[in-house]
C-alpha atoms as a PDB file:
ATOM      1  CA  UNK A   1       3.883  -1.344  27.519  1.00  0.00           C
ATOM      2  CA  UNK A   2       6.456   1.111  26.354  1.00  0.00           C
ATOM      3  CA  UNK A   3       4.242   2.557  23.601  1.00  0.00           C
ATOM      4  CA  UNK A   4       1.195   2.745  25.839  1.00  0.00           C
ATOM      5  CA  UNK A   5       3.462   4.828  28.207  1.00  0.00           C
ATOM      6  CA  UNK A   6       4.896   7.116  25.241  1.00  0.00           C
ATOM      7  CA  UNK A   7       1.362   8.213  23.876  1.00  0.00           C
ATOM      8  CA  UNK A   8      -0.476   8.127  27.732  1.00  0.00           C
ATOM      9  CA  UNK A   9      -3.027  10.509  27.670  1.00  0.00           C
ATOM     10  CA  UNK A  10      -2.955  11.863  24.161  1.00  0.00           C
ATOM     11  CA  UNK A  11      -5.341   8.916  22.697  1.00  0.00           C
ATOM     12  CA  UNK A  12      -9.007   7.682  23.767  1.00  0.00           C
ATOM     13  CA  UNK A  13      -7.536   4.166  24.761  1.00  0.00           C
ATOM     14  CA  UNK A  14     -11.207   3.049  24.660  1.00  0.00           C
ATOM     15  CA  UNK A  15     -11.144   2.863  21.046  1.00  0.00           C
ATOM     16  CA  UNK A  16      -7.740   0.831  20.445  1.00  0.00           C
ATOM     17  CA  UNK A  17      -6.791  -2.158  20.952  1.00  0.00           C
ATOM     18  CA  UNK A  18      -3.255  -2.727  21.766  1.00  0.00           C
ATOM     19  CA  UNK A  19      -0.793  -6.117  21.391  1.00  0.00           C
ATOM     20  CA  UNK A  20       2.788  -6.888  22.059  1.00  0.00           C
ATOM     21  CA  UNK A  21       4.910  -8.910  19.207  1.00  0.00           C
ATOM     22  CA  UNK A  22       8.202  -8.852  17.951  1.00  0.00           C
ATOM     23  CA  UNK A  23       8.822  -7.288  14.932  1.00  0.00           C
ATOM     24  CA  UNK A  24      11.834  -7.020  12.147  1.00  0.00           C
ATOM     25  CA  UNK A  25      10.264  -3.407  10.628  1.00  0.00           C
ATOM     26  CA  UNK A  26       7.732  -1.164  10.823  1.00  0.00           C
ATOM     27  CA  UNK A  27       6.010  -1.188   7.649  1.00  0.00           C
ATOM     28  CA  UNK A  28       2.308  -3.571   9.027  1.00  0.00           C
ATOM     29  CA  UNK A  29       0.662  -3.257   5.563  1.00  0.00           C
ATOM     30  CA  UNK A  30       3.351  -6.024   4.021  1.00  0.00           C
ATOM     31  CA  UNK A  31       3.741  -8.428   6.752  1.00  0.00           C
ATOM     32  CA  UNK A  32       0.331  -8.019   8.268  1.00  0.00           C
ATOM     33  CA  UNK A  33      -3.341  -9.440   8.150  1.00  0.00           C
ATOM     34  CA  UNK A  34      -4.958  -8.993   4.580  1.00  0.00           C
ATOM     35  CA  UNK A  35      -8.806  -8.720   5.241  1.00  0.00           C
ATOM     36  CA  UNK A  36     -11.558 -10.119   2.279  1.00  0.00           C
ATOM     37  CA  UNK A  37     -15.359 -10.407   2.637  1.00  0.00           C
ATOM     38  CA  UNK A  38     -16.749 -13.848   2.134  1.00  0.00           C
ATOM     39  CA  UNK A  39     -20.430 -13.432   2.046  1.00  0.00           C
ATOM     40  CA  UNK A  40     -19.738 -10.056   4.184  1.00  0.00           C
ATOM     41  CA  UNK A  41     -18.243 -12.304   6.334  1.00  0.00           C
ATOM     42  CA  UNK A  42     -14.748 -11.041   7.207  1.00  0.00           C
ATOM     43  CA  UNK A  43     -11.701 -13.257   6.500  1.00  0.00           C
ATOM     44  CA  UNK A  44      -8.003 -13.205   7.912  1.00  0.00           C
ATOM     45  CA  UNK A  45      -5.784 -13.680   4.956  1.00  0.00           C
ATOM     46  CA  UNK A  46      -1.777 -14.940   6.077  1.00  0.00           C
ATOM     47  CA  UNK A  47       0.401 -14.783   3.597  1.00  0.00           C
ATOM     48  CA  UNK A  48       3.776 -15.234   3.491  1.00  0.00           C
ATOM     49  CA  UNK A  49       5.946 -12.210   4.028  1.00  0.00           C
ATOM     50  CA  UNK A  50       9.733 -12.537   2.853  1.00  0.00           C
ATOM     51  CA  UNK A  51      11.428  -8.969   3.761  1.00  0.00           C
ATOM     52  CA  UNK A  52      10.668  -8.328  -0.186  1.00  0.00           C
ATOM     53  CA  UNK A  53      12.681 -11.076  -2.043  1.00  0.00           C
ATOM     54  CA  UNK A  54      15.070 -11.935   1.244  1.00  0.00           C
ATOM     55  CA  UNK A  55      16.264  -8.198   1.268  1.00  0.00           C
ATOM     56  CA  UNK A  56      15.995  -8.210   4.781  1.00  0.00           C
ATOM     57  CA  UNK A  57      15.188 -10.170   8.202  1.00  0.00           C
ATOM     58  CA  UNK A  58      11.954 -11.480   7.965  1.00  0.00           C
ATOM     59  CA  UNK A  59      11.227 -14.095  10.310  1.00  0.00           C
ATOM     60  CA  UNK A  60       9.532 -12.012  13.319  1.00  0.00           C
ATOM     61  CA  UNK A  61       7.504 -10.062  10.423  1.00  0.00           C
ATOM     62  CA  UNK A  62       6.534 -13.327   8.980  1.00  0.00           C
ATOM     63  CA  UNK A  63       4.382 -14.657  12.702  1.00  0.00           C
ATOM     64  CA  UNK A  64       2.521 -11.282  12.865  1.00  0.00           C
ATOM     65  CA  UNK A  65      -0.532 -12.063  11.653  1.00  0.00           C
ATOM     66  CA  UNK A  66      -0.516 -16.027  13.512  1.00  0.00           C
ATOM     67  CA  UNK A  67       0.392 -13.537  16.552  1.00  0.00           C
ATOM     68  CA  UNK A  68      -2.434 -11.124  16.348  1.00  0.00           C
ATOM     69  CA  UNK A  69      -4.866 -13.892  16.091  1.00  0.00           C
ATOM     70  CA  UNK A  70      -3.879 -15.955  18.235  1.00  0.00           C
ATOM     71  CA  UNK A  71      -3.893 -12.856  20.889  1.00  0.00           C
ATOM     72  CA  UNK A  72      -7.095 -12.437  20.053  1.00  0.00           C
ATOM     73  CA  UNK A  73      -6.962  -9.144  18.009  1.00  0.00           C
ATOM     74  CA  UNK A  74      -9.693 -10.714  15.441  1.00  0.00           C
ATOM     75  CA  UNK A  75     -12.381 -12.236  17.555  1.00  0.00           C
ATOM     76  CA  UNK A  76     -13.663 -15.344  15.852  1.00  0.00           C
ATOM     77  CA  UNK A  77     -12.943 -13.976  12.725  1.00  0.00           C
ATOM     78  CA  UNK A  78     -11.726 -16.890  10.533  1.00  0.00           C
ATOM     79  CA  UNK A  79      -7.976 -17.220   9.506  1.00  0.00           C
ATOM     80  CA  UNK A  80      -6.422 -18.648   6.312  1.00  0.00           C
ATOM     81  CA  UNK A  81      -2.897 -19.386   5.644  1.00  0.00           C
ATOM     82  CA  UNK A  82      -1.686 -18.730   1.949  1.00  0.00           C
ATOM     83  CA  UNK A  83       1.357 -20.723   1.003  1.00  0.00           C
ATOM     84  CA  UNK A  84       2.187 -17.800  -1.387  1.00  0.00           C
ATOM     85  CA  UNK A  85       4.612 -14.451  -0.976  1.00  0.00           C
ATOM     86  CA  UNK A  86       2.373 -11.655  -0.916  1.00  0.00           C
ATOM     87  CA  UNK A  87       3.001  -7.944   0.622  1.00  0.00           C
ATOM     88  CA  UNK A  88      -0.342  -5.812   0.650  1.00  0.00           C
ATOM     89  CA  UNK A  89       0.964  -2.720  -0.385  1.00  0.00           C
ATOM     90  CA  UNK A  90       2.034  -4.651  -3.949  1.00  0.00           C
ATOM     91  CA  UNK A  91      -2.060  -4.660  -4.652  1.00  0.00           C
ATOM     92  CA  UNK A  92      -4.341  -2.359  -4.802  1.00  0.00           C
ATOM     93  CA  UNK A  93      -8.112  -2.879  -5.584  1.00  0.00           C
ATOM     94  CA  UNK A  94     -11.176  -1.024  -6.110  1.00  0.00           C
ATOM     95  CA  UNK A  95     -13.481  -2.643  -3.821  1.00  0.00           C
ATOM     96  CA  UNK A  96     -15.438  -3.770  -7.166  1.00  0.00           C
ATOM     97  CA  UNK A  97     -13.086  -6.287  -8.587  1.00  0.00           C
ATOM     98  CA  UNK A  98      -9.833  -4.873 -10.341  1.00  0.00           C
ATOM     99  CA  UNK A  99      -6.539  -5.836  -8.422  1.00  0.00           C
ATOM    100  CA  UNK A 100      -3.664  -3.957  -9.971  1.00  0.00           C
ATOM    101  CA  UNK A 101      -0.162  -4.425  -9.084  1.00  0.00           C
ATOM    102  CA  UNK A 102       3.277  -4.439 -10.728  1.00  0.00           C
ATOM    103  CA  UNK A 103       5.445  -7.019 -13.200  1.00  0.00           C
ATOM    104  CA  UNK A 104       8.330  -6.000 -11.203  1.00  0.00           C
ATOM    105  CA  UNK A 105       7.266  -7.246  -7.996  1.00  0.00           C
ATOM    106  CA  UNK A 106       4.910  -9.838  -8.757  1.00  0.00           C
ATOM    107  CA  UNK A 107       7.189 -11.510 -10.751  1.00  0.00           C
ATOM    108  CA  UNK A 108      10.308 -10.925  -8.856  1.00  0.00           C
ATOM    109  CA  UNK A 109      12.208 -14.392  -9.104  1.00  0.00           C
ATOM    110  CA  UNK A 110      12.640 -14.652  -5.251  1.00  0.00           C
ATOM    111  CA  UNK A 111       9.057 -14.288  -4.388  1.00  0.00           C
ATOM    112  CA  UNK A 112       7.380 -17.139  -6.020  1.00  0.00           C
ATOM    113  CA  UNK A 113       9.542 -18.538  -8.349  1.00  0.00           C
ATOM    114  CA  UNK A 114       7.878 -21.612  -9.293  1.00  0.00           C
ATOM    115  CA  UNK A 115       4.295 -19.717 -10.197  1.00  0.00           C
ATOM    116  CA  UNK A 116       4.017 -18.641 -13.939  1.00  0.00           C
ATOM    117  CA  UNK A 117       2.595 -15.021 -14.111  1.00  0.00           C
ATOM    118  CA  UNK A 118      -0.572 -16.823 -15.184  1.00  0.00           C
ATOM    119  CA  UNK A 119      -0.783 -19.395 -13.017  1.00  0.00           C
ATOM    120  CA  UNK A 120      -0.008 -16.593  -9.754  1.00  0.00           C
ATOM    121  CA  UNK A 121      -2.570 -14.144 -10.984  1.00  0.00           C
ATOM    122  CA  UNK A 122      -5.094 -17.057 -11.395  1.00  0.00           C
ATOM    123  CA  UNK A 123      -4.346 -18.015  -7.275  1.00  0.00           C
ATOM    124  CA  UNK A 124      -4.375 -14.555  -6.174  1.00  0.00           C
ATOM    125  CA  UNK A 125      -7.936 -13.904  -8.304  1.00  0.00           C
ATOM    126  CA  UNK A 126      -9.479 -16.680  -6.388  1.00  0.00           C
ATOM    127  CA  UNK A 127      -8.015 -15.931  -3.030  1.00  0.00           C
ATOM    128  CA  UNK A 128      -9.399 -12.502  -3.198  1.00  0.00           C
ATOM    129  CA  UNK A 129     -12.510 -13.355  -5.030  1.00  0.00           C
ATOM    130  CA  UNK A 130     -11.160 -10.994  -7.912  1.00  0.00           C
ATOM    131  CA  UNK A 131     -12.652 -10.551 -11.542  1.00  0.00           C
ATOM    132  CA  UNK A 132      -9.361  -9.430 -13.024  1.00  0.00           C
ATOM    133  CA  UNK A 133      -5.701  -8.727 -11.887  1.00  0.00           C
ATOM    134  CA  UNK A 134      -4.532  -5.639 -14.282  1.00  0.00           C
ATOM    135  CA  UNK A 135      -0.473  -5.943 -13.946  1.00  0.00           C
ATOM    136  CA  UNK A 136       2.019  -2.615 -14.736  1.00  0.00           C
ATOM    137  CA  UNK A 137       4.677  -3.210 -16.356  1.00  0.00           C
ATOM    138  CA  UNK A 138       6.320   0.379 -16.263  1.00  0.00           C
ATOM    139  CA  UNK A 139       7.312   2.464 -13.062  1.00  0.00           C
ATOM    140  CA  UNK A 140       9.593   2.549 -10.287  1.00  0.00           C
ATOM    141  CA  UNK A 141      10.879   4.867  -7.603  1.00  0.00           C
ATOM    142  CA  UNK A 142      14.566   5.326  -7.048  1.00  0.00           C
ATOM    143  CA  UNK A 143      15.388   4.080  -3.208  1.00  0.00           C
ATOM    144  CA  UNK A 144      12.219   1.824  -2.967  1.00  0.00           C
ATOM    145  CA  UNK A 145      13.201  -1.612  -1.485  1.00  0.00           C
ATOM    146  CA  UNK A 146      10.052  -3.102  -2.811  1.00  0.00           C
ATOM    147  CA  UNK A 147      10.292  -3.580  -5.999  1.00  0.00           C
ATOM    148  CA  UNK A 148       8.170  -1.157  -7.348  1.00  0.00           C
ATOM    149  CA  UNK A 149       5.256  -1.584  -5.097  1.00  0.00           C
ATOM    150  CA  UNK A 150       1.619  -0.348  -6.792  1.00  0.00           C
ATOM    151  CA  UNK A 151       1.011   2.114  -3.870  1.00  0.00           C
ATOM    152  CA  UNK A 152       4.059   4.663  -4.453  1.00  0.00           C
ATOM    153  CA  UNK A 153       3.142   4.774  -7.927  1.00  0.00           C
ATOM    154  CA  UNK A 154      -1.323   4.157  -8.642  1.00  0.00           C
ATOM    155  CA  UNK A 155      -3.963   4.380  -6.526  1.00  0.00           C
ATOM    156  CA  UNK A 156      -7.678   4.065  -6.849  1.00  0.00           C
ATOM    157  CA  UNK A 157      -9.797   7.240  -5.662  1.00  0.00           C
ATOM    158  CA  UNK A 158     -13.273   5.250  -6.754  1.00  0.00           C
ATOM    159  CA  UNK A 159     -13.639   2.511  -9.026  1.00  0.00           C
ATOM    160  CA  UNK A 160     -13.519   4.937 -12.274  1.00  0.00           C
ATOM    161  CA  UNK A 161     -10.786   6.992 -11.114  1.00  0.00           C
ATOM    162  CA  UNK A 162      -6.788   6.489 -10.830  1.00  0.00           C
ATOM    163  CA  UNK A 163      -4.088   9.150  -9.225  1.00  0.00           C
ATOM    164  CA  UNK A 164      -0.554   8.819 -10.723  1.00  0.00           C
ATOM    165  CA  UNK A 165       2.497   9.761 -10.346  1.00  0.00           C
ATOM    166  CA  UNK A 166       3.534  11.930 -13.180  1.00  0.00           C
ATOM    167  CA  UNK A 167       6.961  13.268 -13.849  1.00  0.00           C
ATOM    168  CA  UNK A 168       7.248  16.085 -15.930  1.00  0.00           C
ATOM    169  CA  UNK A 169      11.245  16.792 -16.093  1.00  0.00           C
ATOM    170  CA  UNK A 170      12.977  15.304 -18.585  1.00  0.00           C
ATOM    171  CA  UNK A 171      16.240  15.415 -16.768  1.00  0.00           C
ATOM    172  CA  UNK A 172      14.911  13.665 -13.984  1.00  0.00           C
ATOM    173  CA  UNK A 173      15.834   9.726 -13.622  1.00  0.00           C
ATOM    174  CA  UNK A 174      12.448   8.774 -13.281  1.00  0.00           C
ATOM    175  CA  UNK A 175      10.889  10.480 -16.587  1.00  0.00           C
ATOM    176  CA  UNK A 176      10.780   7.707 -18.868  1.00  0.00           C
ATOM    177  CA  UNK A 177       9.645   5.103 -17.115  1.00  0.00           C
ATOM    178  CA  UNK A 178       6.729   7.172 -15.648  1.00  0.00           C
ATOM    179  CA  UNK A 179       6.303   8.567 -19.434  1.00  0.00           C
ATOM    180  CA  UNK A 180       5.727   5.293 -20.203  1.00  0.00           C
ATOM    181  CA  UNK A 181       3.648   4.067 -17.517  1.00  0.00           C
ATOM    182  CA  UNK A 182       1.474   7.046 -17.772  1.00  0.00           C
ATOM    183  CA  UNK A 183       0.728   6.222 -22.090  1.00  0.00           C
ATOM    184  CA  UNK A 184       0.009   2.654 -20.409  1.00  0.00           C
ATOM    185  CA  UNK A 185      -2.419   4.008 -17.910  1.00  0.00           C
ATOM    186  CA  UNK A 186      -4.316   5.667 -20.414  1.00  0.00           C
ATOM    187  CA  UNK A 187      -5.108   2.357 -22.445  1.00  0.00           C
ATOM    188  CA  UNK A 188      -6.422   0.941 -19.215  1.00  0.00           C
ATOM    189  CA  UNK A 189      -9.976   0.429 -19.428  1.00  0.00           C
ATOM    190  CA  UNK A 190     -12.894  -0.078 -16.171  1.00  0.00           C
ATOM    191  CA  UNK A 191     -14.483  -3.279 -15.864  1.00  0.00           C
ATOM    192  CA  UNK A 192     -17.700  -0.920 -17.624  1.00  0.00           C
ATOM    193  CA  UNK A 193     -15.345  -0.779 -20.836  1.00  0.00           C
ATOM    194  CA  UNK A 194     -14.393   3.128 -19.760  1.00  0.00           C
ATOM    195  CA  UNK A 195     -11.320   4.922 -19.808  1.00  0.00           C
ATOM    196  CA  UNK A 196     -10.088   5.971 -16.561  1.00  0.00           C
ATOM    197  CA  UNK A 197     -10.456   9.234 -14.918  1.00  0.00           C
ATOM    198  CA  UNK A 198      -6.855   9.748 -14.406  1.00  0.00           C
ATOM    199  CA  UNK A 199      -5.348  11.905 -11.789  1.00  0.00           C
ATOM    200  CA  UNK A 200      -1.542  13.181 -12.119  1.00  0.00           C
ATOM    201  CA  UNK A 201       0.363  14.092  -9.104  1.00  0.00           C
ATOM    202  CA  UNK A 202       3.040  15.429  -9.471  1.00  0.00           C
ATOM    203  CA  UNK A 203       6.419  13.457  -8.414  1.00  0.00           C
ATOM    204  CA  UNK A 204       8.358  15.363  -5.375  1.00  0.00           C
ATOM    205  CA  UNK A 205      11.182  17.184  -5.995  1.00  0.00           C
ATOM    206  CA  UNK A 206      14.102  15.161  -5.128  1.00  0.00           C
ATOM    207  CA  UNK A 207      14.582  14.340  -1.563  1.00  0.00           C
ATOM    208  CA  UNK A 208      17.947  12.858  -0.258  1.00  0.00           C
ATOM    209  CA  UNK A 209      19.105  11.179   3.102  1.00  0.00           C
ATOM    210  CA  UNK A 210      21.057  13.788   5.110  1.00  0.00           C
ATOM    211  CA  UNK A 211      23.349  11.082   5.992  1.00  0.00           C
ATOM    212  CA  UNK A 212      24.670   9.510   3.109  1.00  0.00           C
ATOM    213  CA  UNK A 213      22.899  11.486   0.478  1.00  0.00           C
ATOM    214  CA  UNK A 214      21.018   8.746  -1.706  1.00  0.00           C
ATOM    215  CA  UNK A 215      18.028   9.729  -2.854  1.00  0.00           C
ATOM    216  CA  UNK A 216      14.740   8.598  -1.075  1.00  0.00           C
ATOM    217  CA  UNK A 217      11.262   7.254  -2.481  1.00  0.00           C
ATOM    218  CA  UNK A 218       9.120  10.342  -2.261  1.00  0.00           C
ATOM    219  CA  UNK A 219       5.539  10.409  -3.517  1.00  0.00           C
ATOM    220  CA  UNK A 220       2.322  11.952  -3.179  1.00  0.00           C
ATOM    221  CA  UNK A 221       0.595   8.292  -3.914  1.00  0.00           C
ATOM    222  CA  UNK A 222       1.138   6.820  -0.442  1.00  0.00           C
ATOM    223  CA  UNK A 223      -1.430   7.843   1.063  1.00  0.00           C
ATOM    224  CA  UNK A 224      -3.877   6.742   3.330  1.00  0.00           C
ATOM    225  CA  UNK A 225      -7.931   6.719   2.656  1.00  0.00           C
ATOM    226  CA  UNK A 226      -9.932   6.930   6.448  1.00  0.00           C
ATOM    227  CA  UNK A 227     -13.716   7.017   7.027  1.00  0.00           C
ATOM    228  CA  UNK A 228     -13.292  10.942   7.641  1.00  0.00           C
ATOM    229  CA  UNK A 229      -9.793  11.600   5.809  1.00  0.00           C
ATOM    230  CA  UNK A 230      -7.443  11.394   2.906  1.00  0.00           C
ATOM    231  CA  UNK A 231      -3.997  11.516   4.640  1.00  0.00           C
ATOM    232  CA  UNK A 232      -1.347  12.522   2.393  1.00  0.00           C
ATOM    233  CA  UNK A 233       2.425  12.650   2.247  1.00  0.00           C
ATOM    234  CA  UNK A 234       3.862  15.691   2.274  1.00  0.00           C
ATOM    235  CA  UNK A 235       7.432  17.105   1.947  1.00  0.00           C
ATOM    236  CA  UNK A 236       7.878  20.479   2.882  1.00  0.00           C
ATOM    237  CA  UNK A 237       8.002  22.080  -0.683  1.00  0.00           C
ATOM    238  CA  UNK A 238       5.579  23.812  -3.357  1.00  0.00           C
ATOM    239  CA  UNK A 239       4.566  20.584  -5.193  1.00  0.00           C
ATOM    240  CA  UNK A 240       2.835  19.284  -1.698  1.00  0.00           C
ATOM    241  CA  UNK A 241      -0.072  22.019  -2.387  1.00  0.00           C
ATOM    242  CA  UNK A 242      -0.629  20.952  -5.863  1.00  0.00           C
ATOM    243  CA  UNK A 243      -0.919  17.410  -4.957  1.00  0.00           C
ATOM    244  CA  UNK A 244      -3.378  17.970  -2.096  1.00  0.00           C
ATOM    245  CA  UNK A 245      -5.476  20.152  -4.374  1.00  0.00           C
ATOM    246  CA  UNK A 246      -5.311  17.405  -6.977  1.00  0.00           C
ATOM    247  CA  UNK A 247      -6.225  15.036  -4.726  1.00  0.00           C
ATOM    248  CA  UNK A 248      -9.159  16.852  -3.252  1.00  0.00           C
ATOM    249  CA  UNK A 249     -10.971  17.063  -6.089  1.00  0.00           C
ATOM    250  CA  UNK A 250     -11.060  12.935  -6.045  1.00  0.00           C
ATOM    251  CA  UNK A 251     -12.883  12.590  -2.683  1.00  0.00           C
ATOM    252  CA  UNK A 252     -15.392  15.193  -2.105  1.00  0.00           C
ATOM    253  CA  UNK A 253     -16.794  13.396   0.689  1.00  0.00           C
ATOM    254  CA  UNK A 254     -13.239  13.789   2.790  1.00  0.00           C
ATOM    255  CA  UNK A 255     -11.057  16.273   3.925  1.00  0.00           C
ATOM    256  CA  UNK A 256      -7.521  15.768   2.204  1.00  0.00           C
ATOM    257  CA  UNK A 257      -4.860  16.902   4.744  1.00  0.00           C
ATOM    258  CA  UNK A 258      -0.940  16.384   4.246  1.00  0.00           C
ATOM    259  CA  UNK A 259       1.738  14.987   6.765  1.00  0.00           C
ATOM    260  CA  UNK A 260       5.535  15.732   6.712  1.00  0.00           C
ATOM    261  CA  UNK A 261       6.657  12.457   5.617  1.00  0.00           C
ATOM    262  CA  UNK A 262      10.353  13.145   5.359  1.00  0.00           C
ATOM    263  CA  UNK A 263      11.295  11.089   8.633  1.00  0.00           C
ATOM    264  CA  UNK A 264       9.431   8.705   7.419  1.00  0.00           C
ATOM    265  CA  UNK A 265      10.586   8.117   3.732  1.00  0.00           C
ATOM    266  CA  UNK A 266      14.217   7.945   5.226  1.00  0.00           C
ATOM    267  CA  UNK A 267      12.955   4.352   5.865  1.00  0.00           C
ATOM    268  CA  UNK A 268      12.162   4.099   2.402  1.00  0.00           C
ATOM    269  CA  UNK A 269       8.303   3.964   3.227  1.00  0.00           C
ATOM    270  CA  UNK A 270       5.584   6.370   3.780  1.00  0.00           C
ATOM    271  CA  UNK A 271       2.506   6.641   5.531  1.00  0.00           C
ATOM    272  CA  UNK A 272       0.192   3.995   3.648  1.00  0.00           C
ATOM    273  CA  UNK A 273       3.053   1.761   4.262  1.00  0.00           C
ATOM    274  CA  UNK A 274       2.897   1.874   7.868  1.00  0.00           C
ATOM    275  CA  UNK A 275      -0.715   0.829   8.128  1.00  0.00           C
ATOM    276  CA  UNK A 276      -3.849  -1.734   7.267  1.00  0.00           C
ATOM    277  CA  UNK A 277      -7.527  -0.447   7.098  1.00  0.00           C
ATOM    278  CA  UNK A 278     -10.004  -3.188   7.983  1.00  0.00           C
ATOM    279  CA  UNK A 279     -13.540  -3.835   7.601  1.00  0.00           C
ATOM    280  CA  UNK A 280     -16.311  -3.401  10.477  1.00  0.00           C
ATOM    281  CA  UNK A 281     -16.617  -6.717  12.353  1.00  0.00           C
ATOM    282  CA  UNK A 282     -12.839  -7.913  11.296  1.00  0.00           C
ATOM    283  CA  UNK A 283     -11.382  -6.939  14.624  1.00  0.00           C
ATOM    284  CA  UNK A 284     -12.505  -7.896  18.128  1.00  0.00           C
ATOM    285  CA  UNK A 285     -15.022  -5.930  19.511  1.00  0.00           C
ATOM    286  CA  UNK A 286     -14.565  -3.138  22.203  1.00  0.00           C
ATOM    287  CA  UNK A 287     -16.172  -2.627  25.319  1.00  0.00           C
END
């Protein structure tokens, strides 16, 4: 395989597995498998990916997850197909109940039209075995294709703690609308009845495409949580320290390191985007 060949000796191939699909994009959290615990029993969730309200080519995306599992990639881990339009990185949860996502992409009109915003939050609640979906109404990033996914914007550290992006310029496009989210942030309460402990990070100075010069979704939220690791976007200016700093303080138990995400966000994604974190026992076992 081409990509086996490009990496060769730089990984331990005895801890990856390694499958060949076509593919419209890169970005595997939205079109890929969504993972649950039944009874600590993992659970393949397939929902139906749309290239984020028929933006884009979809179709190859769209068999990813029936691919990986029918190659094998999950053992017997049990699959479920959801006849709804879901992409992961439009949820974020706590691990303790709380789902929160955003109006803006939940109840985009060429997702799942014919689902109230009641009757989809009550679906998605009991797919995911949920005790409350919290939605946002207020918050975008100029250049994101998705609708204002939750992971550019909040992010759970722990279950009593939310990082933000905070924009402090009033000159800056963004500022009211993450003035406003951050007032509604501060209402939110913990499934204990508690304020959060909230987190600001500060929103990236503005980064355009060298190309064409439109500017690009960059944000210290997408990043990705590891057993070991808090990887973090970076983008080769002052802010990147303060956020990493900021962000430190939320996992004591991890090493927060940064990664020059500028390639990347030409794409219009970053690195939580580009990946899926699974349980233990979801994925076929190794030798």
């Amino acid at each position: 395989m081409e990509a086996k060949a490009a990496l060769g000796a730089s990984l331990d191939w005895r801890n990856i597995l390694l499958f060949e699909l076509p593919a419209n994009d890169t970005w595997a959290r939205d079109h890929g498998p969504i993972i649950v615990l039944e009874d600590d029993k993992p659970i393949v969730l397939d929902f139906t990916f749309n290239g984020w309200g028929d933006k884009f080519p979809s179709a190859d995306d769209n068999l990813i997850t029936t691919g990986l599992w029918n190659q094998g990639a999950f053992g017997d881990t049990e699959k479920r197909t959801i006849e709804l339009v879901l992409e992961g990185g439009s949820i974020e949860s706590d691990g303790d109940g709380t789902i929160i996502s955003t109006a803006q992409c939940l109840d985009h009109p060429k997702r799942n039209p014919s689902f109230s915003r009641a009757e989809l939050m009550g679906r998605l609640e009991k797919e995911f075995g949920a005790k409350r979906i919290i939605m946002l109404e207020h918050g975008y990033l100029t250049g994101d294709d998705t609708d204002a996914h939750i992971d550019n914007l909040v992010r759970f550290c722990n279950p009593q703690t939310l990082a933000y992006v905070k924009c402090d310029d009033p000159e800056d496009m963004h500022y009211d609308e993450l003035q406003r989210m951050e007032k509604v942030l501060q209402s939110w309460k913990t499934l204990g009845g508690l304020p959060y402990h909230l987190i600001p990070l500060p929103l990236p100075d503005a980064c355009y495409d060298p190309e064409d010069g439109h500017r690009l979704p960059a944000t210290y939220a997408n990043f990705i949580i590891t057993n070991d690791l808090v990887i973090v976007p970076t983008y080769q200016q002052e802010k990147d320290k303060i956020a990493l700093e900021r962000l430190q303080t939320c996992f004591s138990d991890r090493k927060v390191v940064g990664v020059n995400a500028l390639p990347i966000i030409r794409q219009h994604g970053s690195l939580h985007c580009l990946c899926m974190q699974y349980p233990a026992g979801a994925l076929k076992q190794l030798n």
